[in-house]
Protein backbone atom coordinates (compact mmCIF):
# COMPACT_ATOMS: atom_id res chain seq x y z
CA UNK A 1 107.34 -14.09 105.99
CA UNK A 2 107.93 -16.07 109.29
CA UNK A 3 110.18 -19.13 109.11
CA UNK A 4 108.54 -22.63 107.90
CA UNK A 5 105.01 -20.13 107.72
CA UNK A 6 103.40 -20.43 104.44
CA UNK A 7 100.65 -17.85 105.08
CA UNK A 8 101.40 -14.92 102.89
CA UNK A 9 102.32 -12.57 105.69
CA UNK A 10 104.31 -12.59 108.96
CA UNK A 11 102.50 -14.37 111.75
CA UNK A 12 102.42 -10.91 113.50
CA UNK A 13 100.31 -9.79 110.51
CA UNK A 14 98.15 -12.45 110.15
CA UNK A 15 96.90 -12.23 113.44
CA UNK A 16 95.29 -9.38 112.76
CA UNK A 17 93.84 -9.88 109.89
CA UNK A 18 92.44 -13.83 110.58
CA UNK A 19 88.61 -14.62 111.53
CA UNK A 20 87.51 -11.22 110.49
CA UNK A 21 85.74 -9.91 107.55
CA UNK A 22 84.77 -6.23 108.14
CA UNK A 23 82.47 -5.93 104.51
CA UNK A 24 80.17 -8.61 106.33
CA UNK A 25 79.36 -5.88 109.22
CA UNK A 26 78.80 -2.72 107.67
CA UNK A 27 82.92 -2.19 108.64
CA UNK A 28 83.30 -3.31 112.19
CA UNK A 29 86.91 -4.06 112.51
CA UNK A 30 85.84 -7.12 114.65
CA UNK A 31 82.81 -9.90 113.97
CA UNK A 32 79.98 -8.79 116.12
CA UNK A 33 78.89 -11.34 119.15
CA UNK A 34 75.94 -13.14 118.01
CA UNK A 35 73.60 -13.96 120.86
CA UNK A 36 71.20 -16.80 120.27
CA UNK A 37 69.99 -20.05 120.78
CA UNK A 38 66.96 -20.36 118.40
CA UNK A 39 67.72 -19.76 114.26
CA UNK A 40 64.58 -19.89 112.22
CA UNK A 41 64.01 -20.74 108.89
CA UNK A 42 61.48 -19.56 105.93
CA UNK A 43 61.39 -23.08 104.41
CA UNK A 44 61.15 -26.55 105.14
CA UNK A 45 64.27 -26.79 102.45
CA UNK A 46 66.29 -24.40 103.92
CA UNK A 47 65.46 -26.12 107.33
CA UNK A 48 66.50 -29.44 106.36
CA UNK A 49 69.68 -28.14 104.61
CA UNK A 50 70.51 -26.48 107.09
CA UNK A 51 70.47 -29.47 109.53
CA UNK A 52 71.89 -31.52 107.51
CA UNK A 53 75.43 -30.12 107.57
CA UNK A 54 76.16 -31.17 110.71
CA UNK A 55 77.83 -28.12 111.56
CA UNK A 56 75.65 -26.63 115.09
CA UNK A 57 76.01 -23.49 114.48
CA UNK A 58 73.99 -23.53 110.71
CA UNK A 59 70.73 -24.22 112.65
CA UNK A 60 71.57 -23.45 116.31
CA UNK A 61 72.85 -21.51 118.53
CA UNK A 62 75.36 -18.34 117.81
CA UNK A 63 77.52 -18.58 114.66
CA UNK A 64 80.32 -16.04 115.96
CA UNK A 65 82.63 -19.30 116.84
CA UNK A 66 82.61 -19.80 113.40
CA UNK A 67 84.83 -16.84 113.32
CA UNK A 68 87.30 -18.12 116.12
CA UNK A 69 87.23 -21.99 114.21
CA UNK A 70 88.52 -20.15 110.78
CA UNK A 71 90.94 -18.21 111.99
CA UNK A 72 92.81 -20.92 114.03
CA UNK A 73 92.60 -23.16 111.11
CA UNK A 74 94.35 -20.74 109.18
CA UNK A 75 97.12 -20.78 111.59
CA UNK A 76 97.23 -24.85 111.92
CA UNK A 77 97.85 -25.04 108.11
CA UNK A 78 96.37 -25.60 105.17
CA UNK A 79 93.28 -28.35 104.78
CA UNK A 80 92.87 -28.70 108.55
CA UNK A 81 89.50 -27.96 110.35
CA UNK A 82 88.92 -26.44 113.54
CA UNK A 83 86.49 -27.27 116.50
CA UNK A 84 86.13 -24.82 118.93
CA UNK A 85 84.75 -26.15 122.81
CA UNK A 86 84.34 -24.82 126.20
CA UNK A 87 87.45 -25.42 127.43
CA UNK A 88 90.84 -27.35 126.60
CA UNK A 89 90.08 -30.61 128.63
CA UNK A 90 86.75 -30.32 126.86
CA UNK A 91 88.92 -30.56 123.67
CA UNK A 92 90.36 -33.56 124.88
CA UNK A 93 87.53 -35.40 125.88
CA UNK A 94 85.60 -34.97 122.41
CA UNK A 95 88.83 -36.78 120.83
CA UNK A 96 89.03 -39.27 123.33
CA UNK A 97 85.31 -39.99 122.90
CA UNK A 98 85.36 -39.74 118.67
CA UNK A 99 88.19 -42.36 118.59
CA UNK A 100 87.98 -44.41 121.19
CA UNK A 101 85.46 -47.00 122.24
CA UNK A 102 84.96 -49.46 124.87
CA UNK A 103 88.00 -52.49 124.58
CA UNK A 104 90.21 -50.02 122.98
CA UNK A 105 93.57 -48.53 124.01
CA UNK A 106 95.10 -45.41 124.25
CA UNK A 107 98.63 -44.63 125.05
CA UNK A 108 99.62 -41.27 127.03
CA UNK A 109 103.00 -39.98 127.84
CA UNK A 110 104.18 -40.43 131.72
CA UNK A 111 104.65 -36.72 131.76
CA UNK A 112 100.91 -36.16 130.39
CA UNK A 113 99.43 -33.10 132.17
CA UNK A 114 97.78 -34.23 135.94
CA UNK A 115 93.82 -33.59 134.73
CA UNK A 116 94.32 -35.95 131.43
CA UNK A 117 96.04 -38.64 133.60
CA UNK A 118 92.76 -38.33 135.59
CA UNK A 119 90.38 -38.63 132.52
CA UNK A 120 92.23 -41.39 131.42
CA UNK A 121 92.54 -43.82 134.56
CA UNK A 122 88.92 -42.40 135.73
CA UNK A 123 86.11 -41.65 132.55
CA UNK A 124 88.09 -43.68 129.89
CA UNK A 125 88.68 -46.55 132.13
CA UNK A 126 85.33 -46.83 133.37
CA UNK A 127 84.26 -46.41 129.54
CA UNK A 128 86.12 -50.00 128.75
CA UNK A 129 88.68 -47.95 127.45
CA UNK A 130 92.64 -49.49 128.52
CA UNK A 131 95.33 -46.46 129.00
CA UNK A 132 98.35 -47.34 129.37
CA UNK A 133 101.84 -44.71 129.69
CA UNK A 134 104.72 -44.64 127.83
CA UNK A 135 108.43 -42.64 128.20
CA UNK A 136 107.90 -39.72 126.68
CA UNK A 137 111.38 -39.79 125.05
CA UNK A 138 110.62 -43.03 123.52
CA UNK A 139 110.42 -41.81 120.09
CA UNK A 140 110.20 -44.47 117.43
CA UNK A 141 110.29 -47.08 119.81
CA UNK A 142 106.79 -46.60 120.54
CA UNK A 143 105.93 -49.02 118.31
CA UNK A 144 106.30 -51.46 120.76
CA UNK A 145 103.66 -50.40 122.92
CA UNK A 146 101.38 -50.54 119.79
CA UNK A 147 99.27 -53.43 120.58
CA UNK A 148 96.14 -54.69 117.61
CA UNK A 149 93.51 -52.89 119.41
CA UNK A 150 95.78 -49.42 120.18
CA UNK A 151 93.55 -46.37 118.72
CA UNK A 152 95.14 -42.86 119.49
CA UNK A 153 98.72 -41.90 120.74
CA UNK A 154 98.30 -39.21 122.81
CA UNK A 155 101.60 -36.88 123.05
CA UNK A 156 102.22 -33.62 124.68
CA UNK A 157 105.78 -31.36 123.84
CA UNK A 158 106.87 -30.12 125.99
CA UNK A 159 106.05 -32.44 128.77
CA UNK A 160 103.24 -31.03 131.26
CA UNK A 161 106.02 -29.45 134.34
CA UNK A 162 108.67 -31.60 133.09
CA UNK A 163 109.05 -30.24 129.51
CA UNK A 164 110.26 -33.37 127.70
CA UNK A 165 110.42 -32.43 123.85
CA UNK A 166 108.83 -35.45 122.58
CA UNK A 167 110.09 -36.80 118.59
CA UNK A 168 106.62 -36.25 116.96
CA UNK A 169 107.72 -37.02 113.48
CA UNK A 170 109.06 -40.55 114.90
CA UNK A 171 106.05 -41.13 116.92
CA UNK A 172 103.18 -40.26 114.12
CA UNK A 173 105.52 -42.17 111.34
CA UNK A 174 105.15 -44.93 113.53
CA UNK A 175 101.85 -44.95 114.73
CA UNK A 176 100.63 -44.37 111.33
CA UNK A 177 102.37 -47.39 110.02
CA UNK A 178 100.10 -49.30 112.45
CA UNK A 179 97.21 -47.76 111.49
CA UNK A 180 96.84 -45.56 114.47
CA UNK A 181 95.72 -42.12 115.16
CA UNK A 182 98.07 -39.30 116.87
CA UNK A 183 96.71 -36.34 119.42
CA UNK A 184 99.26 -33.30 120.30
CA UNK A 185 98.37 -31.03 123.33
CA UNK A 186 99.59 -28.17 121.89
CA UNK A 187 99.15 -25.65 124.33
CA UNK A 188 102.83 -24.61 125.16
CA UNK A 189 103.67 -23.93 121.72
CA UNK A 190 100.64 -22.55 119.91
CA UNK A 191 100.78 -23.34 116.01
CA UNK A 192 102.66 -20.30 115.63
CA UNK A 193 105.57 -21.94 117.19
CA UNK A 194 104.95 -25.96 115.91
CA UNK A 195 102.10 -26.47 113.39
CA UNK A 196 101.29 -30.12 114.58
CA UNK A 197 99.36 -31.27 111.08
CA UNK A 198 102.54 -30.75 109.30
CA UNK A 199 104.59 -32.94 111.41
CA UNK A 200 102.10 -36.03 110.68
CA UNK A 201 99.74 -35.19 114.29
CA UNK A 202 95.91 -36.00 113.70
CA UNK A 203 94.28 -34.08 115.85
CA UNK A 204 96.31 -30.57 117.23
CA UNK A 205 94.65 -29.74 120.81
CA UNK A 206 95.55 -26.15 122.07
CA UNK A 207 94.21 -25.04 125.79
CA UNK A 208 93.09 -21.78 124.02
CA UNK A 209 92.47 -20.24 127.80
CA UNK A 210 95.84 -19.75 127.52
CA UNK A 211 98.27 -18.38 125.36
CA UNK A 212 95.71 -17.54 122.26
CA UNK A 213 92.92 -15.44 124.75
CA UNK A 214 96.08 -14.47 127.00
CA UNK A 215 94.44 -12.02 129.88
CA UNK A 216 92.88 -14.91 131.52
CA UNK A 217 89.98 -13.73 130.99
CA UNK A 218 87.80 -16.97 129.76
CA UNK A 219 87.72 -21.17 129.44
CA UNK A 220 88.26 -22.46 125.77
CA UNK A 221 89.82 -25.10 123.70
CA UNK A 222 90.18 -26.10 119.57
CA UNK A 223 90.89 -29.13 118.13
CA UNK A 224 92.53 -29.41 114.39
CA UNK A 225 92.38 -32.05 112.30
CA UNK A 226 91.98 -32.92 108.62
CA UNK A 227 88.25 -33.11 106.94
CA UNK A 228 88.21 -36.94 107.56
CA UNK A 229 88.03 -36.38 110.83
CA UNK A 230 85.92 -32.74 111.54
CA UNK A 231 82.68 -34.48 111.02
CA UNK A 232 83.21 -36.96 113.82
CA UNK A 233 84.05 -34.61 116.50
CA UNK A 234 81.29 -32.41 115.26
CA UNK A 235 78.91 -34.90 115.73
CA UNK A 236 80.40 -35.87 119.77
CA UNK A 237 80.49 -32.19 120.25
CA UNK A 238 76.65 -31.88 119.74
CA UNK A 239 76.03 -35.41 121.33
CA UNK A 240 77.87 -33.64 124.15
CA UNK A 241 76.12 -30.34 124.47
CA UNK A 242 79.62 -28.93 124.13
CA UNK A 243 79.54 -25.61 122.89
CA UNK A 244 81.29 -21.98 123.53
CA UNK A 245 79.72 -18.99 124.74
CA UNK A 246 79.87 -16.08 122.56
CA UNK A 247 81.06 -13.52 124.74
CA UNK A 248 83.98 -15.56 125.33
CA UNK A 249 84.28 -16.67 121.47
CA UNK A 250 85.18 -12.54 121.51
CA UNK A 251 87.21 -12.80 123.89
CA UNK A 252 89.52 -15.03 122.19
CA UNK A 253 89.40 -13.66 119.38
CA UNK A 254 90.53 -10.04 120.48
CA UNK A 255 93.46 -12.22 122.14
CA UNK A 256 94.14 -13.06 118.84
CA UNK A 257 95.09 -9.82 117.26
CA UNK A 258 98.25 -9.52 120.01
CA UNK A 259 99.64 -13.29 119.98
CA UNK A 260 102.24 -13.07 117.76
CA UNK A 261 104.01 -10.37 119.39
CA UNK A 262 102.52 -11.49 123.14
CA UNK A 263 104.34 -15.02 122.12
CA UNK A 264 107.59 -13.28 121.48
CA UNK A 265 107.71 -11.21 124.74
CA UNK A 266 106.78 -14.69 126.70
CA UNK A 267 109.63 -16.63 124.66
CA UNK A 268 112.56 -13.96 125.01
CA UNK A 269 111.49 -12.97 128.73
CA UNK A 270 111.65 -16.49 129.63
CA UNK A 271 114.26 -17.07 128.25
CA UNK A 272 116.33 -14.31 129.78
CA UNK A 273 115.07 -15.41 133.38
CA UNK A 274 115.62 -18.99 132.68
CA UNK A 275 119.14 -18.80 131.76
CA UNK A 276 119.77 -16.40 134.63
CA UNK A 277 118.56 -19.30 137.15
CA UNK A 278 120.87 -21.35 135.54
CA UNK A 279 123.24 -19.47 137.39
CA UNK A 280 121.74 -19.45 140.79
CA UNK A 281 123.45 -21.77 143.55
CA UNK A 282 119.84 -22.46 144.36
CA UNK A 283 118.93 -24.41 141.17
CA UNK A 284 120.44 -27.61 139.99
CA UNK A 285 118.31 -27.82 136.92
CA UNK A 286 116.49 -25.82 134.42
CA UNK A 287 113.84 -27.40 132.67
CA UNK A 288 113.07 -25.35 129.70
CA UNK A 289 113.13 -26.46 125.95
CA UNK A 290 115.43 -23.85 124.81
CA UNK A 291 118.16 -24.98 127.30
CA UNK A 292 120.63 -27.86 126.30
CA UNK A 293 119.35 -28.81 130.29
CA UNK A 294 116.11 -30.02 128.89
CA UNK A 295 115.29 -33.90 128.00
CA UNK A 296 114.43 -33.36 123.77
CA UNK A 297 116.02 -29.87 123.56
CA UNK A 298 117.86 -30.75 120.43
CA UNK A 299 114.31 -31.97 118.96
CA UNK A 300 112.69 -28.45 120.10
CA UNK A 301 115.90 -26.90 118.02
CA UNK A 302 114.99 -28.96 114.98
CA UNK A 303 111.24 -29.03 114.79
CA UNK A 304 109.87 -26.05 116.84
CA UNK A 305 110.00 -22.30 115.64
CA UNK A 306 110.03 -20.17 119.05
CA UNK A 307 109.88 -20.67 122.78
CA UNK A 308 107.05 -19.34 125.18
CA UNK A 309 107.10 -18.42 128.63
CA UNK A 310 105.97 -21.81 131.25
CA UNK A 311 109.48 -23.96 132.16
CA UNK A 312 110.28 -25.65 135.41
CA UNK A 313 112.98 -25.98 137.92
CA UNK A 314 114.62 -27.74 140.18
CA UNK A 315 115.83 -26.21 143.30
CA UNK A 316 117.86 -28.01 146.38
CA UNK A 317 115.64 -29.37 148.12
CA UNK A 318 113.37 -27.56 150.86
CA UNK A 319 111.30 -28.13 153.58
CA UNK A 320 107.71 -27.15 153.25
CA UNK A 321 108.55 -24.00 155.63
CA UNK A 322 111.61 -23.11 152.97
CA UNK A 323 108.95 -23.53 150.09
CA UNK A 324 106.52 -21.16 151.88
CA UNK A 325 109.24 -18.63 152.59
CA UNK A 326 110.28 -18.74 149.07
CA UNK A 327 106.99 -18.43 147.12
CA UNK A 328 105.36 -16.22 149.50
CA UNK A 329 108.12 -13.78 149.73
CA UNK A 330 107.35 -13.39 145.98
CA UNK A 331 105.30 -10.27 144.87
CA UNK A 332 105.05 -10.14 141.27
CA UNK A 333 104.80 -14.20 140.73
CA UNK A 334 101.52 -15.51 141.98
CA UNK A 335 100.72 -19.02 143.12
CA UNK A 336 98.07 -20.17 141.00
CA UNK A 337 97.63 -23.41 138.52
CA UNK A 338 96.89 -21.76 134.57
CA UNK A 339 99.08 -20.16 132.86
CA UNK A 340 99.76 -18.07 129.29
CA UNK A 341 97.90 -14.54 130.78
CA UNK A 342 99.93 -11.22 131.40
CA UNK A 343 100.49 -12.60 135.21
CA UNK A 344 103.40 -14.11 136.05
CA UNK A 345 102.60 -17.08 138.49
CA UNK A 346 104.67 -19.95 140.17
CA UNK A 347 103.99 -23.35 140.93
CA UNK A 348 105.30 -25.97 142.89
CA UNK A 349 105.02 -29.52 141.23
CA UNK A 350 105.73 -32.95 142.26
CA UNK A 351 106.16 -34.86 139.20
CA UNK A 352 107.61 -38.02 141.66
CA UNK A 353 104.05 -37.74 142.46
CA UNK A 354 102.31 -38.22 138.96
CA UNK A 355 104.35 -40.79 137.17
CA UNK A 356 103.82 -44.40 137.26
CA UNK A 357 106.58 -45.81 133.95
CA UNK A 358 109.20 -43.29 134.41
CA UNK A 359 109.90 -42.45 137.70
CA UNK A 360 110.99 -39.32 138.61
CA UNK A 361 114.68 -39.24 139.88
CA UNK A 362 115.89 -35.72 140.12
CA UNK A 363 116.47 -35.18 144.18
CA UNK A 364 115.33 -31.55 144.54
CA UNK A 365 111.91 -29.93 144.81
CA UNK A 366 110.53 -28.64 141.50
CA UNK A 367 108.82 -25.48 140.59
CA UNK A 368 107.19 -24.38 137.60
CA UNK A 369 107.10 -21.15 136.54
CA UNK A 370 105.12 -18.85 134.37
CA UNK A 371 106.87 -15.56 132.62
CA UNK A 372 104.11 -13.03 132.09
CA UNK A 373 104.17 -10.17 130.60
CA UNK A 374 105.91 -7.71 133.43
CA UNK A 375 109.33 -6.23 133.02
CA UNK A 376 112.28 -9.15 132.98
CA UNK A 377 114.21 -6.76 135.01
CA UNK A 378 111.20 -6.81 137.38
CA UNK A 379 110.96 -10.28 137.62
CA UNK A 380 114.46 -11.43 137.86
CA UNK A 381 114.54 -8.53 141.38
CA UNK A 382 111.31 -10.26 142.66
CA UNK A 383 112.96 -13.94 142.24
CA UNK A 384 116.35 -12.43 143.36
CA UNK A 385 114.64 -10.76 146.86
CA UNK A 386 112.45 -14.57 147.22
CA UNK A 387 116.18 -16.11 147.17
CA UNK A 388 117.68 -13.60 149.87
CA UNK A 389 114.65 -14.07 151.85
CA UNK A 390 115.16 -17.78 151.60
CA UNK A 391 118.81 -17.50 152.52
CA UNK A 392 117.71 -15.27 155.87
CA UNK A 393 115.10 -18.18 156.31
CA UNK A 394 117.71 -20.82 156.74
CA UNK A 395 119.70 -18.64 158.94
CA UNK A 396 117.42 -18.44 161.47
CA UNK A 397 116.23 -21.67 161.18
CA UNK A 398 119.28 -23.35 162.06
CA UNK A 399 120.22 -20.77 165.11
């Protein structure tokens, strides 16, 4: 059994055997993909029942998310319930819009991922809904942004480019007290690596387009949270149209069966390449949660069960020619903006850009970075050639 897991087999296991039932469908291995929009009933009874649950999928539309919902809920623990939507930011939105309503307030991190800042100073604003940002290292101290008409903390560990490990058990202790409501983004870690309900979170959000599908291959998010709360987002969800198309629903879960073991290529690859960039004249700073380098590391050693593959760093800094010749002199990291697929991709970032509490004072040019699932060997050459070609760059810019 995997450390702190208290499913009855090794997360590599259960991953294969989760949101499946092969005696349902005459022995398929895998649910089938149930496409529909229309269910029909033989009584008015059953109708009505079957309507009154709630739950979309018991009188419309295909029932094979059902599949994806029970399996992740497995993994967030027991007693929680999943919703499945279209895509992660979808996920967010249907929290945002259960909890919150107009005159309320929601605090976000400063290091909140760029799209949520958006939702939150655009939609949520426009809503009548205040959003302000807090430190993200702020731990129990954010009870003094708590003000009477705060709803929802929203938190995200590690910190979107920056990776600040935020204190979740501080945080949701002290939001609780207050009487207010805690959101994780989960995405980084997956709830193989931090299973958010147990650490006091109220709603665990996971971009599932990422590592859980992992071939980037399809849009989808889940949201966990206890059965006090399912019925609410339920009800936004369908309010919403939100939904998720089967075909992808398979998708996901088929990503499923090879997460565990996808998870622990990502972590330990990573890893390797991170701490081999610590080394690099290059790089002044390594931003990745496994690394004493990284704001919260000792709270990812305490409360977090594994590493994945997305950390940042920070190089001297370059001109935008130096930061062409670097990432396009790259062949096996691609520049492109998701992340948690077999690619390896690279990123610059500009979190001086994004923050408006905490501003950000590290003088060098940051660059996230996304391990895939290539050789490390292979990736460390491919970084190592970008650097020489960087070098030669400078060389013959200054003669």
């Amino acid at each position: 059994m995997d450390k702190k897991s208290p499913l009855p087999y090794a997360d590599q296991t259960m991953v294969t055997l989760l949101g499946r039932d092969p005696a349902r469908h005459s022995g398929s291995v895998s649910p089938p993909v149930e496409r529909t929009s229309t269910r029909v009933f033989s009584t008015l009874d059953d109708l009505e029942a079957a309507h009154s649950t709630g739950k979309l999928s018991d009188f419309l539309g295909s029932a094979t998310p059902d599949w994806l919902e029970d399996a992740v809920a497995q993994l967030e623990g027991p007693g929680s319930h999943v919703l499945a939507c279209g895509t992660g930011m979808g996920a967010l939105a249907i929290v945002f819009l259960s909890v919150l309503g107009s005159g309320d307030h929601l605090l976000m991190p400063d290091s909140v991922f760029w799209p949520t800042r958006k939702v939150g100073d655009g939609l949520l604003r426009r809503l009548g809904i205040d959003v302000s940002y807090y430190d993200p290292m702020i731990g129990a101290e954010i009870a003094e942004q708590i003000r009477p008409e705060t709803r929802l903390i929203l938190t995200e560990s590690p910190g979107s480019n920056t990776f600040e490990v935020q204190d979740i058990p501080a945080i949701t202790k002290a939001a609780h007290a207050a009487g207010v409501l805690v959101a994780l983004d989960n995405s980084w870690a997956t709830p193989l690596y931090f299973r958010a309900l147990d650490h006091g979170v109220d709603f665990s959000i996971s971009a599932v387009t990422k590592y859980l599908i992992g071939h980037s291959g399809a849009l989808m998010g889940t949201v966990a949270t206890s059965g006090e709360h399912i019925a609410r987002l339920r009800d936004t969800a369908n309010q919403m149209g939100s939904g998720c198309a089967p075909d992808e629903v398979f998708l996901a879960l088929r990503g499923l069966r090879t997460l565990a073991i996808r998870l622990r290529h990502h972590g330990e690859a990573g890893l390797r390449i991170a701490t081999w960039l610590q080394q690099r004249p290059e790089v002044l700073t390594v931003l990745h949660p496994a690394l004493p380098s990284c704001p919260g590391h000792e709270i990812w050693q305490r409360d977090f069960t594994g590493c994945t593959g997305l950390f940042s760093i920070t190089m001297s800094r370059l001109s935008r020619a130096e930061l062409v010749c670097f990432l396009e002199s790259l062949k096996l990291f691609k520049l492109g903006y998701s992340w948690g697929g077999f690619e390896s991709l690279i990123l610059p970032v500009y979190p001086e850009n994004e923050r408006t509490v905490t501003p950000w004072t590290q003088d060098g040019t940051v660059v996230r970075i996304n391990v895939g699932l290539e050789d490390p060997g292979d990736l460390v050459a491919d970084l190592e050639s970008a650097f020489r070609q960087l070098a030669k760059f400078g060389q013959i810019s200054k003669s």
